[in-house]
C-alpha atoms as a PDB file:
ATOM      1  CA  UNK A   1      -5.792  -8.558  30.200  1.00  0.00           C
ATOM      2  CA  UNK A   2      -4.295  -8.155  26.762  1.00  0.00           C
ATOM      3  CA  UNK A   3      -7.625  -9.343  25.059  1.00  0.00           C
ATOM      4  CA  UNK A   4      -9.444  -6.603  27.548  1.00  0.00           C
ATOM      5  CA  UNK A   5      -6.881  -3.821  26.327  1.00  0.00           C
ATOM      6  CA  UNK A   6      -8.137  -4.771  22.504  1.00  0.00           C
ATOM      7  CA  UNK A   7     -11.279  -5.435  22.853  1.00  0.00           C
ATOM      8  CA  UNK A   8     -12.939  -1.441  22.098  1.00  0.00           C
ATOM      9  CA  UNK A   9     -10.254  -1.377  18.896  1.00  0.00           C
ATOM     10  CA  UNK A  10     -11.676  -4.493  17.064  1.00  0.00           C
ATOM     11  CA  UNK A  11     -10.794  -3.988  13.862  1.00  0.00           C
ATOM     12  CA  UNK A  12     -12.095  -7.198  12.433  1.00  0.00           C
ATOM     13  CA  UNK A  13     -15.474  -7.555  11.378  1.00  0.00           C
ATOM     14  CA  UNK A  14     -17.961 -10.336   9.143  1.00  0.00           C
ATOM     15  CA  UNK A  15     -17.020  -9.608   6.025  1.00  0.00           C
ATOM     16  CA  UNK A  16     -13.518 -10.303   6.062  1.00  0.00           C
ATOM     17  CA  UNK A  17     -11.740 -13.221   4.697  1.00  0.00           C
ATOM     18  CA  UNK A  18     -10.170 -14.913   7.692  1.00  0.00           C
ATOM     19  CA  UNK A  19      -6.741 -14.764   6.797  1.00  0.00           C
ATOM     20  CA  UNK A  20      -6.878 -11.365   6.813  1.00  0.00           C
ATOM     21  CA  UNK A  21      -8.690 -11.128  10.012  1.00  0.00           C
ATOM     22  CA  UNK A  22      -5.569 -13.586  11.137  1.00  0.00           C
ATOM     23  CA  UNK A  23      -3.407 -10.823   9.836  1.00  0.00           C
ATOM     24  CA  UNK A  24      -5.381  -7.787  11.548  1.00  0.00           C
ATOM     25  CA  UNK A  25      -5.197  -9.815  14.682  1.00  0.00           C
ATOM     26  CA  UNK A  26      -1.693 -10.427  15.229  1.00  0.00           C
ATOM     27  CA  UNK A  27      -0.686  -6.736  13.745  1.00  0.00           C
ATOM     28  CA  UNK A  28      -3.487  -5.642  16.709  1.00  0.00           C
ATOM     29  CA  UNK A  29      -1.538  -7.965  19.109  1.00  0.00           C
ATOM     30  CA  UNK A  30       1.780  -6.713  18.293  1.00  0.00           C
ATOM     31  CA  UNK A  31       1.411  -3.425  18.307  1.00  0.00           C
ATOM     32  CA  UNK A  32      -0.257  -4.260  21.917  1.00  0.00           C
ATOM     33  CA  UNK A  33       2.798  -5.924  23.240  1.00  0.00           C
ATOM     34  CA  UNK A  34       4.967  -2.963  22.078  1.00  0.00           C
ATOM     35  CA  UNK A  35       2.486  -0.902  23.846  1.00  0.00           C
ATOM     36  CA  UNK A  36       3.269  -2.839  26.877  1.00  0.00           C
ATOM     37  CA  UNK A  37       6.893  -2.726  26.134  1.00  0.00           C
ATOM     38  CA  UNK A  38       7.109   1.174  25.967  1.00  0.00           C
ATOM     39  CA  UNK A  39       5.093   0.735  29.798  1.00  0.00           C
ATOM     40  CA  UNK A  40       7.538  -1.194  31.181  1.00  0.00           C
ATOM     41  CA  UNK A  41      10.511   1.005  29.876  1.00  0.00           C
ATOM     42  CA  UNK A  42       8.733   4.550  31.061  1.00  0.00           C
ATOM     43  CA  UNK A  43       5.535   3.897  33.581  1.00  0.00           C
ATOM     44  CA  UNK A  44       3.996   6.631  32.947  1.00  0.00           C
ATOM     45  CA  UNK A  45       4.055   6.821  29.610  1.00  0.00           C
ATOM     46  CA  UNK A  46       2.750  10.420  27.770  1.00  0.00           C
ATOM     47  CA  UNK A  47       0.866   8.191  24.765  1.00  0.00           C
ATOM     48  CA  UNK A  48      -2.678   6.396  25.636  1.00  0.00           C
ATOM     49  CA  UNK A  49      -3.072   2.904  23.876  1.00  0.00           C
ATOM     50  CA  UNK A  50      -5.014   4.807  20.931  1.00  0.00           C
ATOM     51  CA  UNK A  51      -2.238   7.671  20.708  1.00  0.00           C
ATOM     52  CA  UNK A  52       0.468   4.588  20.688  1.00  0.00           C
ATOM     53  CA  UNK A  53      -2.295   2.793  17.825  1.00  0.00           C
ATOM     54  CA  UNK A  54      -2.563   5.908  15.747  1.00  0.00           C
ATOM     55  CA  UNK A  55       1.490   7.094  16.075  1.00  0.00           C
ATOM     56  CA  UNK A  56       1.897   2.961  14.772  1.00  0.00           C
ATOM     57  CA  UNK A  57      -0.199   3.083  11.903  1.00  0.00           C
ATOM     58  CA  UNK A  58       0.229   6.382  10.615  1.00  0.00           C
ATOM     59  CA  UNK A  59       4.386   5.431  10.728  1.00  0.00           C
ATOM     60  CA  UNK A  60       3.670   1.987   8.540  1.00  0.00           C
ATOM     61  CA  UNK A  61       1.408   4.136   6.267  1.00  0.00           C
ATOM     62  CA  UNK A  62       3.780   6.774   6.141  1.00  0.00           C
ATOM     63  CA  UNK A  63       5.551   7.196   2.579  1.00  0.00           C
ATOM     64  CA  UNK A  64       9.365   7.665   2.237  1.00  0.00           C
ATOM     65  CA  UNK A  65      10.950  11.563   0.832  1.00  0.00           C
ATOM     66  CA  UNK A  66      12.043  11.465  -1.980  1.00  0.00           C
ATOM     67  CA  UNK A  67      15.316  13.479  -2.662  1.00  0.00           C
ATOM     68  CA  UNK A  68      14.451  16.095  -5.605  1.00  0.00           C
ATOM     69  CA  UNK A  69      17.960  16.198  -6.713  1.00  0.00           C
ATOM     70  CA  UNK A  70      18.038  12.623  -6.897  1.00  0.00           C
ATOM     71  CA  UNK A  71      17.567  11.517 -10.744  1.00  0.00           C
ATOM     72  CA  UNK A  72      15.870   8.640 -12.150  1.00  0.00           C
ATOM     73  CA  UNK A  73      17.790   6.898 -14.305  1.00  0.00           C
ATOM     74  CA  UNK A  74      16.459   4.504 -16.613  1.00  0.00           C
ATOM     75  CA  UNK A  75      18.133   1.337 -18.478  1.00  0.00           C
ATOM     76  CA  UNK A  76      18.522   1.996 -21.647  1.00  0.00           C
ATOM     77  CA  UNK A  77      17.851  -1.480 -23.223  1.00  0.00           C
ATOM     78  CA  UNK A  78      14.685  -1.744 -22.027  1.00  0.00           C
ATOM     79  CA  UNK A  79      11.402  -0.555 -23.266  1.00  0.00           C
ATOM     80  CA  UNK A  80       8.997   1.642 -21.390  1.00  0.00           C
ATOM     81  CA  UNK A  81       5.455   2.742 -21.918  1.00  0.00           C
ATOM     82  CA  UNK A  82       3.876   6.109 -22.955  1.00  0.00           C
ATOM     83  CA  UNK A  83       0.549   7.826 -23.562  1.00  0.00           C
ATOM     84  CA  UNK A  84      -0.606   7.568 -26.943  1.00  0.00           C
ATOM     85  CA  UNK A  85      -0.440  11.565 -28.131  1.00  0.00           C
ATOM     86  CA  UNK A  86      -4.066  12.726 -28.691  1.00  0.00           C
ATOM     87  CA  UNK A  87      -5.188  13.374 -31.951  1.00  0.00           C
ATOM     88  CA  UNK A  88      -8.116  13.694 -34.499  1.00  0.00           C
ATOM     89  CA  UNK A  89     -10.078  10.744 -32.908  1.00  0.00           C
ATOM     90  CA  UNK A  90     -11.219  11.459 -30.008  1.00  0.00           C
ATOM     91  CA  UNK A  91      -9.878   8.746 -27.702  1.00  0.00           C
ATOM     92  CA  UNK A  92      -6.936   7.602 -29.662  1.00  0.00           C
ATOM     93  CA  UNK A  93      -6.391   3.791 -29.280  1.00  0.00           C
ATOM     94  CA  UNK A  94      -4.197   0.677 -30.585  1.00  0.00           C
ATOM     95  CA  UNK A  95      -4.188  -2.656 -30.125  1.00  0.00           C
ATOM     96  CA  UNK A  96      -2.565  -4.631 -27.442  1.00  0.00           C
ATOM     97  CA  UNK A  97       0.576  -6.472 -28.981  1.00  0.00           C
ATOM     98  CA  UNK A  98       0.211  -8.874 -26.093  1.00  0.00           C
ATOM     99  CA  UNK A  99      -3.023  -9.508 -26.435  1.00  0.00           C
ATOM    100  CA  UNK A 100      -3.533  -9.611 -30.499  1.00  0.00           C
ATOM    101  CA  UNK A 101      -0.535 -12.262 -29.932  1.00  0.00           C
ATOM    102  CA  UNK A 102      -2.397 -14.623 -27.877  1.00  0.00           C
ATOM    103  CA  UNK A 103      -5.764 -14.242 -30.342  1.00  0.00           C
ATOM    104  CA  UNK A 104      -7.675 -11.674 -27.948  1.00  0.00           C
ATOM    105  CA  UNK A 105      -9.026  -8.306 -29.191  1.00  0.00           C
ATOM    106  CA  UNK A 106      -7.608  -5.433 -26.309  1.00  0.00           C
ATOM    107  CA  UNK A 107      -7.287  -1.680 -27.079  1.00  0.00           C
ATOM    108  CA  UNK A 108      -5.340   0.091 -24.940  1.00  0.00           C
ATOM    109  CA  UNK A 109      -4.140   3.878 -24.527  1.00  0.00           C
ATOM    110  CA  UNK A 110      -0.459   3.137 -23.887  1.00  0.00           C
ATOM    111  CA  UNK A 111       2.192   1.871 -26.416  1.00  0.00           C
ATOM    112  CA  UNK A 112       6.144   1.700 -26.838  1.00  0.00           C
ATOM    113  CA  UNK A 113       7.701   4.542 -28.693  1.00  0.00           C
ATOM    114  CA  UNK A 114      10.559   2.863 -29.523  1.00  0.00           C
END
């Protein structure tokens, strides 16, 4: 019955690698068995399987509020990356510290301004 339930939201198809069709599966069969859960609890249950599927997902998916008068604060011994400020050229550039270390030729538009 369970397989029956899933079977028209199939979310799997040919292309995917199968550990992620694994994955898909047993989120798919989970969120079933919750499904069947809520039944159980309340039998007549105001959410259809799809409702129950879309309430699910859009809840995982969902990302947390932020407080706006909570303050990022920063460490102070640590150094953090900025936008090289544009001037005459026209996409200014610099070389990758990283990179130039380890003998490879990288431009990038971000550097350290400390």
């Amino acid at each position: 019955m369970p397989d029956q339930m899933l079977e028209p939201y199939l979310a799997t198809t040919k292309t995917m690698i199968w550990y992620k069709k694994v994955f898909v599966r047993m989120l798919q069969i989970s969120i079933l068995n919750a499904y069947i859960i809520l039944k159980q609890a309340d039998p007549d249950p105001k959410l259809s399987f799809l409702d129950f599927n879309t309430a699910v997902i859009s809840g995982l998916l969902q990302q947390p509020a932020e407080d706006e008068n909570e303050s990022v604060v920063r460490p102070t011994g640590r150094h953090f990356i900025a936008k090289i400020e544009q001037t005459a050229k026209e996409r200014p550039q610099k070389r990758c510290r990283v990179c130039y270390k380890r003998r490879v030729r990288k431009e990038t538009k971000y550097h350290c301004p400390q």
